[in-house]
C-alpha atoms as a PDB file:
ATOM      1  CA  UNK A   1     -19.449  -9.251  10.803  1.00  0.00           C
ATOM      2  CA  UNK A   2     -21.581  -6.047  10.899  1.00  0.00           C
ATOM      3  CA  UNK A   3     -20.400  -3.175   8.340  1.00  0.00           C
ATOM      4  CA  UNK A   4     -18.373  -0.826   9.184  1.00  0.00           C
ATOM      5  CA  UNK A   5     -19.497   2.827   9.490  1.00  0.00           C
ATOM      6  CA  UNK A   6     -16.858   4.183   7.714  1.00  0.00           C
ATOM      7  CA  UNK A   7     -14.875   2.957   4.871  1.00  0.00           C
ATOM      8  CA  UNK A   8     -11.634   2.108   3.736  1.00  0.00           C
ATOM      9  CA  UNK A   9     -11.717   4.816   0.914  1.00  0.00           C
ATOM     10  CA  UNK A  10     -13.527   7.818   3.204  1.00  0.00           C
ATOM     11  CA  UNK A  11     -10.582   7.493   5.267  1.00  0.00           C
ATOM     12  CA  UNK A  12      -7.847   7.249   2.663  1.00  0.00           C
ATOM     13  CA  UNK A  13      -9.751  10.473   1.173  1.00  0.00           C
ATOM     14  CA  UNK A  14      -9.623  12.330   5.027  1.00  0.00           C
ATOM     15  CA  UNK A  15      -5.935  11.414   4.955  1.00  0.00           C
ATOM     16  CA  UNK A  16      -5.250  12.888   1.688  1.00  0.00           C
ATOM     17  CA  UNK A  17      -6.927  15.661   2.627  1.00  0.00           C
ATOM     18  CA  UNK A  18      -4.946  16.541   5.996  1.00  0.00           C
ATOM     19  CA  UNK A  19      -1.993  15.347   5.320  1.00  0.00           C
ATOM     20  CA  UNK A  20      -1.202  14.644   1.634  1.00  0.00           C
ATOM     21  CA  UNK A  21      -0.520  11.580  -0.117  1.00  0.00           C
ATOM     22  CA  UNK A  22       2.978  10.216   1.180  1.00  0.00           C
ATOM     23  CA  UNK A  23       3.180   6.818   2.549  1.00  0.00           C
ATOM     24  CA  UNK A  24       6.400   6.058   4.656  1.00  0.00           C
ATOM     25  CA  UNK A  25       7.983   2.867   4.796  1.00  0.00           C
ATOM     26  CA  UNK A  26       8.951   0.874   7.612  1.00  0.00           C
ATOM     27  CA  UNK A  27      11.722  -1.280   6.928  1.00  0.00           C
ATOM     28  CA  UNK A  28      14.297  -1.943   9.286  1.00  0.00           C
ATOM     29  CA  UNK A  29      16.974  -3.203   6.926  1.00  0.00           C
ATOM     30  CA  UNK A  30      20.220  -4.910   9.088  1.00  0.00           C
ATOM     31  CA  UNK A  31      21.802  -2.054   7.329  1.00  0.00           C
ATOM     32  CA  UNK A  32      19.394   0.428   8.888  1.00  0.00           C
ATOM     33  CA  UNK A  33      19.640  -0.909  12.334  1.00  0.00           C
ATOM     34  CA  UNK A  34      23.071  -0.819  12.299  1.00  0.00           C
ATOM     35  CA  UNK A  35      23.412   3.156  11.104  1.00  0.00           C
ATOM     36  CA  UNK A  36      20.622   3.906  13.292  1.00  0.00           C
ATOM     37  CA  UNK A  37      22.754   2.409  16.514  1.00  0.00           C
ATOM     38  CA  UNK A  38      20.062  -0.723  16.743  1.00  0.00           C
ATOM     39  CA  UNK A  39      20.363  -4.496  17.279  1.00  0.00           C
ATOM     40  CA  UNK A  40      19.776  -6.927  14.667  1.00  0.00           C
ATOM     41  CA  UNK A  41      16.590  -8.058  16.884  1.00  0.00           C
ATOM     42  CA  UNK A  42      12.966  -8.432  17.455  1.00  0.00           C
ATOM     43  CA  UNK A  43      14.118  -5.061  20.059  1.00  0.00           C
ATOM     44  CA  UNK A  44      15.728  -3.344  17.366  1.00  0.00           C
ATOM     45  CA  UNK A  45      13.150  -3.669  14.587  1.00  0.00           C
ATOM     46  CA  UNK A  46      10.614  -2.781  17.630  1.00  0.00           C
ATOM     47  CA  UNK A  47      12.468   0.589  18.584  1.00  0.00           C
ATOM     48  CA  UNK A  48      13.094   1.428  14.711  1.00  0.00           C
ATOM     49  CA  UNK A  49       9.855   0.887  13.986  1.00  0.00           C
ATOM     50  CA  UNK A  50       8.591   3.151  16.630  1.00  0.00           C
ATOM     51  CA  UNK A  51      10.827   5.631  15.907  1.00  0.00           C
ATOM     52  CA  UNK A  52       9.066   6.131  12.387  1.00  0.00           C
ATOM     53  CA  UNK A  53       5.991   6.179  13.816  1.00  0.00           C
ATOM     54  CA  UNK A  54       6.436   9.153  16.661  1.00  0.00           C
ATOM     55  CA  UNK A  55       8.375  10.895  13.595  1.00  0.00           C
ATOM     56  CA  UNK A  56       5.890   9.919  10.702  1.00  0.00           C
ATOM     57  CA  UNK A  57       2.711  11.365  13.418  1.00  0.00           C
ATOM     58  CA  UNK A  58       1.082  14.709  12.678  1.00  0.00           C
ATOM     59  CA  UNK A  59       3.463  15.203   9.301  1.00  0.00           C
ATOM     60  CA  UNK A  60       2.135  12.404   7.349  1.00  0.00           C
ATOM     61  CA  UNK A  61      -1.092  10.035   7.152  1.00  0.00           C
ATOM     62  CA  UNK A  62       0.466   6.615   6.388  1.00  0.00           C
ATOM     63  CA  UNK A  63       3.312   4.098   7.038  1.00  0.00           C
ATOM     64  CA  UNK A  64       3.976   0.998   5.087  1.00  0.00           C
ATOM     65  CA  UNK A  65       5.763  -1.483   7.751  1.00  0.00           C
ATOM     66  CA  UNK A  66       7.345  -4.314   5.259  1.00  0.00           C
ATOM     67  CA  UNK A  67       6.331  -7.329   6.916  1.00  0.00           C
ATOM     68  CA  UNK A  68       9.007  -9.852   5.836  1.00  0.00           C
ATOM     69  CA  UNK A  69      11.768  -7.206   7.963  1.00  0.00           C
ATOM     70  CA  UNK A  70       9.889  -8.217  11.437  1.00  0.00           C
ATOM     71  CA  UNK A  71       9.300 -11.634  10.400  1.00  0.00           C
ATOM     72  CA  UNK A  72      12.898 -13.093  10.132  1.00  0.00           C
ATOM     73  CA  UNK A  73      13.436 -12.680  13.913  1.00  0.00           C
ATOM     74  CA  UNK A  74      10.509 -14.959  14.736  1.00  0.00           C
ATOM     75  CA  UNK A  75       7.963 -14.572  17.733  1.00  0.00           C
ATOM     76  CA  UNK A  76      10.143 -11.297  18.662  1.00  0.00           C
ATOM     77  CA  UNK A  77       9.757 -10.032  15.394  1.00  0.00           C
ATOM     78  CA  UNK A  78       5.851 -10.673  15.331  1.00  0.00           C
ATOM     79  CA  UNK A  79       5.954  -9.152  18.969  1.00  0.00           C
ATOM     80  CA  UNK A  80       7.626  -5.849  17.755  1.00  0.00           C
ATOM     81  CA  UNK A  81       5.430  -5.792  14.782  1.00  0.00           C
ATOM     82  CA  UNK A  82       2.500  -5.827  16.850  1.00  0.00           C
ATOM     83  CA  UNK A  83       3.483  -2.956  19.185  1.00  0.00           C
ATOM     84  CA  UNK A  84       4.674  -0.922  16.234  1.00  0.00           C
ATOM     85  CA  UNK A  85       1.191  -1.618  14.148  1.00  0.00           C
ATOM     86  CA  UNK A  86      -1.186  -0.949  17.290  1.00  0.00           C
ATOM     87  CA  UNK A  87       1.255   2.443  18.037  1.00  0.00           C
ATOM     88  CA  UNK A  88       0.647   3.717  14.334  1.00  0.00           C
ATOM     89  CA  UNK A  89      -3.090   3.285  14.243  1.00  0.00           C
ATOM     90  CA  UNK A  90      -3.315   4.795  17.966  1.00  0.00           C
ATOM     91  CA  UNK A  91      -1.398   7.880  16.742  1.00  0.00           C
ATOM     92  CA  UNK A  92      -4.330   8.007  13.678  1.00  0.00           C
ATOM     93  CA  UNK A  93      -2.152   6.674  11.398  1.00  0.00           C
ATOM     94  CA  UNK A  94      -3.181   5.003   8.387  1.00  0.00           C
ATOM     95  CA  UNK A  95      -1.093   1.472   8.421  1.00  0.00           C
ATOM     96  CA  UNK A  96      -0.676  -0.856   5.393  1.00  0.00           C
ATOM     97  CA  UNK A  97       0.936  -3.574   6.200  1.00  0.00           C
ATOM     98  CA  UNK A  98       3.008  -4.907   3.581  1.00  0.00           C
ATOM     99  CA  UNK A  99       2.862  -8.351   3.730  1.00  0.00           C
ATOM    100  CA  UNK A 100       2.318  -9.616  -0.102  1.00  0.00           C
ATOM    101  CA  UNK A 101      -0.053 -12.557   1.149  1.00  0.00           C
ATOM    102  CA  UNK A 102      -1.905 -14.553  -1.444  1.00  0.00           C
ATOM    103  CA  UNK A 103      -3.546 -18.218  -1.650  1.00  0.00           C
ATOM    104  CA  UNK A 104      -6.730 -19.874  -2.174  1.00  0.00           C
ATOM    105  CA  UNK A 105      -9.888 -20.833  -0.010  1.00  0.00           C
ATOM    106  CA  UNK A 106      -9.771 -20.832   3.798  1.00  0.00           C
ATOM    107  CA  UNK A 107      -5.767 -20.281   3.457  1.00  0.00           C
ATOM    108  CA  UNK A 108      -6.393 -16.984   2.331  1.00  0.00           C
ATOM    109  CA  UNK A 109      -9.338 -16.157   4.432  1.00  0.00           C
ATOM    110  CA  UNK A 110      -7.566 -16.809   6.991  1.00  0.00           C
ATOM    111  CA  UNK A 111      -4.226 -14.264   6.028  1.00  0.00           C
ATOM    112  CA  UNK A 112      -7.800 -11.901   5.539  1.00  0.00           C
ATOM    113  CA  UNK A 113      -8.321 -12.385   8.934  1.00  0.00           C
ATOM    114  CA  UNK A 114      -4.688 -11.942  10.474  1.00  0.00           C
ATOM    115  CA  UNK A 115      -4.763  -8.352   9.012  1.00  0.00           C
ATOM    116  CA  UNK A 116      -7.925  -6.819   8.388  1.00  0.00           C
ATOM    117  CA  UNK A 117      -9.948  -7.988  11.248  1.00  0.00           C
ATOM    118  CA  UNK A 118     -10.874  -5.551  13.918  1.00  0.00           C
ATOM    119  CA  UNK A 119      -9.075  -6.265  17.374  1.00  0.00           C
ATOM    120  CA  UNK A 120      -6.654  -8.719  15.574  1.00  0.00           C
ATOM    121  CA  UNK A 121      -3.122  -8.904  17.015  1.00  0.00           C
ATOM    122  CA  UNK A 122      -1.992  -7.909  13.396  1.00  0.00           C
ATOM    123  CA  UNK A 123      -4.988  -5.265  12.873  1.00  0.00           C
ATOM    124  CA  UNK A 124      -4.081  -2.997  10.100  1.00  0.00           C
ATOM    125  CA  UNK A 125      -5.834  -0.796   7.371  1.00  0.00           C
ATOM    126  CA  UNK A 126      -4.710  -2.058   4.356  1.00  0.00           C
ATOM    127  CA  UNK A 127      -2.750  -4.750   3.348  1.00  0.00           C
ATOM    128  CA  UNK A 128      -0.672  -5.633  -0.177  1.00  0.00           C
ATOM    129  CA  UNK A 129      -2.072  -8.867  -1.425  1.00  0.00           C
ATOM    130  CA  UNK A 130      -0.841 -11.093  -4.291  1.00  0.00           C
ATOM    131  CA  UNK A 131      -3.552 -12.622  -6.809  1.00  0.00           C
ATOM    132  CA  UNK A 132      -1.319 -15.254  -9.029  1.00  0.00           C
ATOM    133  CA  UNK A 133      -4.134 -17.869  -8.855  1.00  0.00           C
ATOM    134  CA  UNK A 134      -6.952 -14.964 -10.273  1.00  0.00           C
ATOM    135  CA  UNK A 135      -8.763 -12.228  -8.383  1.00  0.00           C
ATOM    136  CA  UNK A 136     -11.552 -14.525  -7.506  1.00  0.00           C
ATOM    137  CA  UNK A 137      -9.072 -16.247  -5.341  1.00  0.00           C
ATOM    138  CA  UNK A 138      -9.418 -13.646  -2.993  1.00  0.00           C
ATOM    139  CA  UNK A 139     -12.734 -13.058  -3.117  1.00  0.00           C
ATOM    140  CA  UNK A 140     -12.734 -13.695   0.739  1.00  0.00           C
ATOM    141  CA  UNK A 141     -10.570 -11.072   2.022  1.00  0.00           C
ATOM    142  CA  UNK A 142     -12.138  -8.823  -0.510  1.00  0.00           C
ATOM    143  CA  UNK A 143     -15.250  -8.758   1.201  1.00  0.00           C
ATOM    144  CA  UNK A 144     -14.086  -9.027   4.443  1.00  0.00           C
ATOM    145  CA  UNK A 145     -11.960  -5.520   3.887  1.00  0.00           C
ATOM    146  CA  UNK A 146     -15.220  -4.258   2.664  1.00  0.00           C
ATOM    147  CA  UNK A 147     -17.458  -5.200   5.314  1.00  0.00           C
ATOM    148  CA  UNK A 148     -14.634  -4.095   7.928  1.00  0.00           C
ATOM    149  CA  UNK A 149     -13.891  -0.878   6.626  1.00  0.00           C
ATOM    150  CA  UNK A 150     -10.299  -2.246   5.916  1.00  0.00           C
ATOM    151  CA  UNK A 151      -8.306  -2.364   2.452  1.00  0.00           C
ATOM    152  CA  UNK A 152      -6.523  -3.966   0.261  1.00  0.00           C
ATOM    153  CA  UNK A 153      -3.852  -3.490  -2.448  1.00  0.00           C
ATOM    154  CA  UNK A 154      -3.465  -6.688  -5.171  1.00  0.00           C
ATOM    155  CA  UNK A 155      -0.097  -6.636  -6.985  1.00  0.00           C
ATOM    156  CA  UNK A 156      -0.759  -5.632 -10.922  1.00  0.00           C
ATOM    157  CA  UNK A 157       2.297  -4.046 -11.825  1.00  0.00           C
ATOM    158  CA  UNK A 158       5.592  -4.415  -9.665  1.00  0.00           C
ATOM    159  CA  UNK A 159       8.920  -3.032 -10.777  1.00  0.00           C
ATOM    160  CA  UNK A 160      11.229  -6.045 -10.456  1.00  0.00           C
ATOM    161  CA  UNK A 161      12.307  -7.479 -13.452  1.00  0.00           C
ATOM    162  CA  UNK A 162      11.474 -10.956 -13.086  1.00  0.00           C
ATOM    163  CA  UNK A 163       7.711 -10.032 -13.482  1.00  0.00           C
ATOM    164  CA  UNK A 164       7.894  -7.813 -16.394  1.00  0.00           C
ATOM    165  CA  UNK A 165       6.669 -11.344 -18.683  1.00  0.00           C
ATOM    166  CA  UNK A 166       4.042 -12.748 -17.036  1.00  0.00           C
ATOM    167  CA  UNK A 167       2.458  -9.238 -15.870  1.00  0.00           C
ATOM    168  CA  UNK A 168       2.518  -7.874 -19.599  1.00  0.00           C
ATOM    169  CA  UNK A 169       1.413 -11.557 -20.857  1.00  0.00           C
ATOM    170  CA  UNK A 170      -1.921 -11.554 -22.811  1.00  0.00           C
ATOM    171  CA  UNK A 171      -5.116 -13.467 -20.916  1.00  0.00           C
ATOM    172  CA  UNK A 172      -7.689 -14.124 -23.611  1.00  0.00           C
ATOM    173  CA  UNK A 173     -10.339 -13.012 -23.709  1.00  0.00           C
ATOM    174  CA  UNK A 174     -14.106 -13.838 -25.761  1.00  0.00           C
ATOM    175  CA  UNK A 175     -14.061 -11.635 -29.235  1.00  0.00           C
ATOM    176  CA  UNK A 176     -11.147 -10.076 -28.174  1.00  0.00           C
ATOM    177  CA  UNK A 177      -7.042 -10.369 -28.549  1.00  0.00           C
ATOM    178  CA  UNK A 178      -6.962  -9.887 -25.052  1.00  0.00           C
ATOM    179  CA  UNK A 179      -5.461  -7.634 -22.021  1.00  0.00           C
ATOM    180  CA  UNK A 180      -2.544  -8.032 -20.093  1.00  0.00           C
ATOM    181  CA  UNK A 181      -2.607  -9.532 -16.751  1.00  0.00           C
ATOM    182  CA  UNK A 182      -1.271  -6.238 -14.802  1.00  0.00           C
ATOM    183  CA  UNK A 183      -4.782  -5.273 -16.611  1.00  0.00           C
ATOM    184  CA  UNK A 184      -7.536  -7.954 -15.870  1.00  0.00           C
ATOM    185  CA  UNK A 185      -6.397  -7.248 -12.265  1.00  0.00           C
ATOM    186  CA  UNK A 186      -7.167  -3.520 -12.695  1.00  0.00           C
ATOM    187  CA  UNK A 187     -10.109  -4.489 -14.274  1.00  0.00           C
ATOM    188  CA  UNK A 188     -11.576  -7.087 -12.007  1.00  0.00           C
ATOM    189  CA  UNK A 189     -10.659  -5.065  -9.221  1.00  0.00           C
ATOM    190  CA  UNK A 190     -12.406  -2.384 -10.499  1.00  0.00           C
ATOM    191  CA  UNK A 191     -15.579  -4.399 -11.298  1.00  0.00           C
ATOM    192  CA  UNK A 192     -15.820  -5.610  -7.645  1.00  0.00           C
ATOM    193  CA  UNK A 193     -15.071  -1.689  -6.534  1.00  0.00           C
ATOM    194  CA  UNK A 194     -17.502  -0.402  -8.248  1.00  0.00           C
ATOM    195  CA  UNK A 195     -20.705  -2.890  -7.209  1.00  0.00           C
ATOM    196  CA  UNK A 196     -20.219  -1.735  -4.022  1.00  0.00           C
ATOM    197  CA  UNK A 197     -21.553   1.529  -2.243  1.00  0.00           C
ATOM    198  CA  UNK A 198     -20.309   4.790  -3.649  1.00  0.00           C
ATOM    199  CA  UNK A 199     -16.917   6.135  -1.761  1.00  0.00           C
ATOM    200  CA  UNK A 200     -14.250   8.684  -2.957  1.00  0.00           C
ATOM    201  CA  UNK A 201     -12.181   5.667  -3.703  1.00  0.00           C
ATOM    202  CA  UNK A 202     -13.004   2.143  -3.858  1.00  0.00           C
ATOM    203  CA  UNK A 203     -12.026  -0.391  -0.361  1.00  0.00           C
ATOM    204  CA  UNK A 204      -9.825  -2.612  -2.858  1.00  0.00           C
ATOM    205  CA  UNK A 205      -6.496  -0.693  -4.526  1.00  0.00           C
ATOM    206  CA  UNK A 206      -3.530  -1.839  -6.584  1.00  0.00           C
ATOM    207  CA  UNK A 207      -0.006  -1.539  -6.334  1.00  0.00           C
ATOM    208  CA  UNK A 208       1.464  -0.203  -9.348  1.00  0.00           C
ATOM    209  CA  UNK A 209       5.328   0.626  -9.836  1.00  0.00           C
ATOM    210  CA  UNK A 210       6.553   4.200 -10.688  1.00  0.00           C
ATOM    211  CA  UNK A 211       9.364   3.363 -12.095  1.00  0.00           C
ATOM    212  CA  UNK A 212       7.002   1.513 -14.827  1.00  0.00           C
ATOM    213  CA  UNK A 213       5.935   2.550 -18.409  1.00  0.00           C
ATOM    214  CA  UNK A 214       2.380   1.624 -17.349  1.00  0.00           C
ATOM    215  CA  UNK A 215       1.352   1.476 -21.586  1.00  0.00           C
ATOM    216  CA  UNK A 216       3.968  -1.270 -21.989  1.00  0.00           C
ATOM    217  CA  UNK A 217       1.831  -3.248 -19.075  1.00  0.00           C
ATOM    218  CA  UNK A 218      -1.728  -2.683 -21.065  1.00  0.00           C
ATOM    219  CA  UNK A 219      -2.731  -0.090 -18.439  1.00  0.00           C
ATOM    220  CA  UNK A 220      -3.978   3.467 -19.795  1.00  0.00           C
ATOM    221  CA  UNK A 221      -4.031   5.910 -17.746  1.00  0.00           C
ATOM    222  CA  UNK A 222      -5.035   8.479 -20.123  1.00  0.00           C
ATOM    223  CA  UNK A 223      -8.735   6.988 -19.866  1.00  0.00           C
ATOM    224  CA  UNK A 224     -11.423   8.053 -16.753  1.00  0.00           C
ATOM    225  CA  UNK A 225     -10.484   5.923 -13.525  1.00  0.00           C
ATOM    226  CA  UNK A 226     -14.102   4.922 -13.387  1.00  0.00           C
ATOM    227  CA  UNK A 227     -16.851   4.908 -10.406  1.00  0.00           C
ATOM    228  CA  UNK A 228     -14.709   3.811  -7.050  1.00  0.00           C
ATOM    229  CA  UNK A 229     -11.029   4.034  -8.427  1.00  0.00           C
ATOM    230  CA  UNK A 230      -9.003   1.257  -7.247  1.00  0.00           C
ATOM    231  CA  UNK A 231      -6.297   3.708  -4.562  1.00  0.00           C
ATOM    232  CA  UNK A 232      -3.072   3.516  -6.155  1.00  0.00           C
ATOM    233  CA  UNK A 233       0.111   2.370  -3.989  1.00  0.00           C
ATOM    234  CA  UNK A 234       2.930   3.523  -5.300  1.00  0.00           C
ATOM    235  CA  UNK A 235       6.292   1.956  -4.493  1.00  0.00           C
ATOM    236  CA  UNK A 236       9.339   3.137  -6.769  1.00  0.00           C
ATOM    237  CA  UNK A 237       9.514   7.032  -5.539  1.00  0.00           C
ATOM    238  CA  UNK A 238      13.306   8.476  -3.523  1.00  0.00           C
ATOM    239  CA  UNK A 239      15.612   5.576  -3.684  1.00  0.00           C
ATOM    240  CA  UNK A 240      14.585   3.514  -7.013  1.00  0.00           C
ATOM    241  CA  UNK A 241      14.529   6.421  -9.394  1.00  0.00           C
ATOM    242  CA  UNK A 242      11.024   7.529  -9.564  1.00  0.00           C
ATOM    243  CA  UNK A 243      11.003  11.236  -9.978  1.00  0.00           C
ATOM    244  CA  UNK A 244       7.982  12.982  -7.920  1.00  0.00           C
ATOM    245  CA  UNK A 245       7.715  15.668 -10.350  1.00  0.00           C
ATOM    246  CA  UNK A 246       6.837  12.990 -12.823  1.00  0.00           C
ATOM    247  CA  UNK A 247       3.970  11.493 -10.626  1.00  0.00           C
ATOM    248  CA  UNK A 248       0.841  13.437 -12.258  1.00  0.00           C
ATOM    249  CA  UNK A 249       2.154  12.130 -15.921  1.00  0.00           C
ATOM    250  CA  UNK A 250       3.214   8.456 -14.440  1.00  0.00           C
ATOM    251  CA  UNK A 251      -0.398   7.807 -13.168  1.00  0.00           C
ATOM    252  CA  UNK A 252      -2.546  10.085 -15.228  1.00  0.00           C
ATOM    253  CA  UNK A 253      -6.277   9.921 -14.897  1.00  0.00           C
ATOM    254  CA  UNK A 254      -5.329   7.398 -11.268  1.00  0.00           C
ATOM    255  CA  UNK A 255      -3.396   9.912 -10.229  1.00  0.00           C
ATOM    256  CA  UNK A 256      -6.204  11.850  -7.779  1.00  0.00           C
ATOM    257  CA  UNK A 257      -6.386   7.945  -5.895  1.00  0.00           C
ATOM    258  CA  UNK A 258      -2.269   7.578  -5.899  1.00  0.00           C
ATOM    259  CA  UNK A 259      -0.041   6.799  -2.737  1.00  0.00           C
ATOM    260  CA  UNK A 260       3.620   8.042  -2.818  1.00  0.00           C
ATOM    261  CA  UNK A 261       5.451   5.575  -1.248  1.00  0.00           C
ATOM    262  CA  UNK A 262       8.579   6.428   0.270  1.00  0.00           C
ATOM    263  CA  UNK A 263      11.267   4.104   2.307  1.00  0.00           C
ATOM    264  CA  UNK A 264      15.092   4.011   1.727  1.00  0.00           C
ATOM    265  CA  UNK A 265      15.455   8.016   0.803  1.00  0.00           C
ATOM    266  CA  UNK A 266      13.540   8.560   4.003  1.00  0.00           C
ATOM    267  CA  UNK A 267      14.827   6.218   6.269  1.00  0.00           C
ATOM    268  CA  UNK A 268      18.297   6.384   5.487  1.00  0.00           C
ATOM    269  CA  UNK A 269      18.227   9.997   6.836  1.00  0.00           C
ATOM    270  CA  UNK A 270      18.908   8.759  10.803  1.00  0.00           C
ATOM    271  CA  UNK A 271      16.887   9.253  13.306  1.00  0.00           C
ATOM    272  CA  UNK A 272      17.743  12.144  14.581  1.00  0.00           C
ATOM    273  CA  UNK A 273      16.742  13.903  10.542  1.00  0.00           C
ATOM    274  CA  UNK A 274      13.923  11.534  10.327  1.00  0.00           C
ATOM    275  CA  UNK A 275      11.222  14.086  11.421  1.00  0.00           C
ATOM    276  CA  UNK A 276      12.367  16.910   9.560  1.00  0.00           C
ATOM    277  CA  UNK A 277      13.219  14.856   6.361  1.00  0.00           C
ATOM    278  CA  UNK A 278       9.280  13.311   6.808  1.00  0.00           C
ATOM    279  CA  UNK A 279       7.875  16.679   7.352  1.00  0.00           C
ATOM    280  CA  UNK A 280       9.460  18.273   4.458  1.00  0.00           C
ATOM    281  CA  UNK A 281       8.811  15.163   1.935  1.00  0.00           C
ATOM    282  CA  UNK A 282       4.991  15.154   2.500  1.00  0.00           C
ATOM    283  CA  UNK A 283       5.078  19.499   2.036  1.00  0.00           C
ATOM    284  CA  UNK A 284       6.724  18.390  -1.261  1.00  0.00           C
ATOM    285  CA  UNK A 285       4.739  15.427  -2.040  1.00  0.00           C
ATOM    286  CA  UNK A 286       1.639  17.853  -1.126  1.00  0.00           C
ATOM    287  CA  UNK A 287       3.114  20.404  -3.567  1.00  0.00           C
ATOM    288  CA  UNK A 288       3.120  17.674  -6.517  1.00  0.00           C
ATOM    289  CA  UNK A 289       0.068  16.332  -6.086  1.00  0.00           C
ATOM    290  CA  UNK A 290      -2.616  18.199  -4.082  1.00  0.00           C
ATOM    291  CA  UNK A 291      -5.023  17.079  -1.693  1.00  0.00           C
ATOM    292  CA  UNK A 292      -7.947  16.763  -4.040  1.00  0.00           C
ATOM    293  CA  UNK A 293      -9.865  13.544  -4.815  1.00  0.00           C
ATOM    294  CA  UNK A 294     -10.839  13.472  -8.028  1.00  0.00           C
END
């Protein structure tokens, strides 16, 4: 595969740029579907999902469909998810597709491929990525976002409870007590981001919660993000508590390479509010936390 002419983080950068940093989710909750006047289908996660993307284009630069919410209806759901991914990225959206893959070897090479390659069913921008078995596990999709101008966002601190122990657990290291796991994925991440060609941001991000006291996970923002910052996304902001006018102290010196992710707050508006509610979020996300890149 040839490189692509553009990367990952030039276009995360032009985003910012036009249309600020809020990322919209798609995820067509039976509870959604329902309020919004939907089936409980493939159909209805298709027509909800396309419904965020005509209201989400030319107000904001990115949606977030959560994978897992197209996947429970099977082929349909795949079906849907592929009309609603190939609608965002023909209206110039920026699409992550939230799909928390992770493996080893030609397993996840292959989930690399589903999402990040160019004229793939699936094709998205980004996608979320889990590293449990190390960062080197996914050494494969890593380069393969790189080479195709696609990116990728490896789990290092999530909000839910459950992972509070093993992400703040200590991995030893030579002459050292040791950093946290939410950090040696920051930190590896960072390493491969920054041996590549220089960008505004680097091709490979992390997701980090914002509902999180990011010390408490070894991470300090307080320090310089480095050459390439890992892009930020988000998740945590409207429905689970994160306060936006907190989001330059939450993420600190990351902050310039942060994603505002949005879902719930948003989407819980109808669809008939939807573009208004969209339009006035990313003014106010805008407001918060500029345009600029560092």
């Amino acid at each position: 595969m040839t490189a692509a002419s553009t990367s990952f983080g030039d276009r995360l950068a032009s985003v910012f740029a036009e249309f600020g940093r809020l990322c919209v989710g798609i995820d067509p909750h039976a509870h959604l579907l329902r309020e919004w006047g939907l089936e409980e289908s493939g159909a209805g996660t298709r027509e909800f999902g396309l419904r965020v993307v005509d209201a989400v284009a030319g107000r904001a630069g990115i949606v977030k469909p959560q994978v897992a919410f197209f996947e429970r209806y099977g082929a349909a759901g795949y079906a849907a998810l592929e009309d609603v991914l190939a609608a965002a990225r023909a209206a110039g959206i920026l699409v992550i597709a939230d799909a928390k893959r992770g493996d080893i070897g030609t397993s996840v090479e292959a989930y690399g491929q589903a999402w990040l390659t160019p004229g793939s069913p699936l094709e998205a921008d980004a996608m979320t990525i889990a590293a449990f078995q190390g960062v080197g596990s996914i050494a494969a999709p890593m380069e393969l976002a790189e080479a195709a101008g696609k990116g990728l966002f490896v789990l290092a601190a999530t909000s839910n409870p459950e992972a509070e122990l093993i992400q703040r657990a200590l991995v030893p290291v030579e002459n050292a007590s040791g950093r946290t796991v939410s950090r040696a994925i920051i930190d590896d991440v960072k390493e491969f981001n920054e041996a590549q060609s220089v960008h505004p941001f680097g091709s490979i991000g992390v997701v980090l919660g914002a509902t999180l006291d990011l010390a408490r996970y070894g991470i300090d923002t307080r320090s310089p993000a480095g050459v390439n910052p890992p892009p930020v996304l988000a998740p945590g902001f409207g429905h689970q508590g994160a306060k936006l006018s907190e989001a330059r102290s939450i993420f600190g010196s990351y902050a310039p390479a942060t994603i505002v992710s949005e879902s719930r707050a948003i989407l819980s508006s109808g669809p008939d509010k939807l573009a208004n509610v969209v339009g006035t979020r990313a003014e106010q996300v805008r407001a918060e936390m500029g345009s600029e890149i560092g």
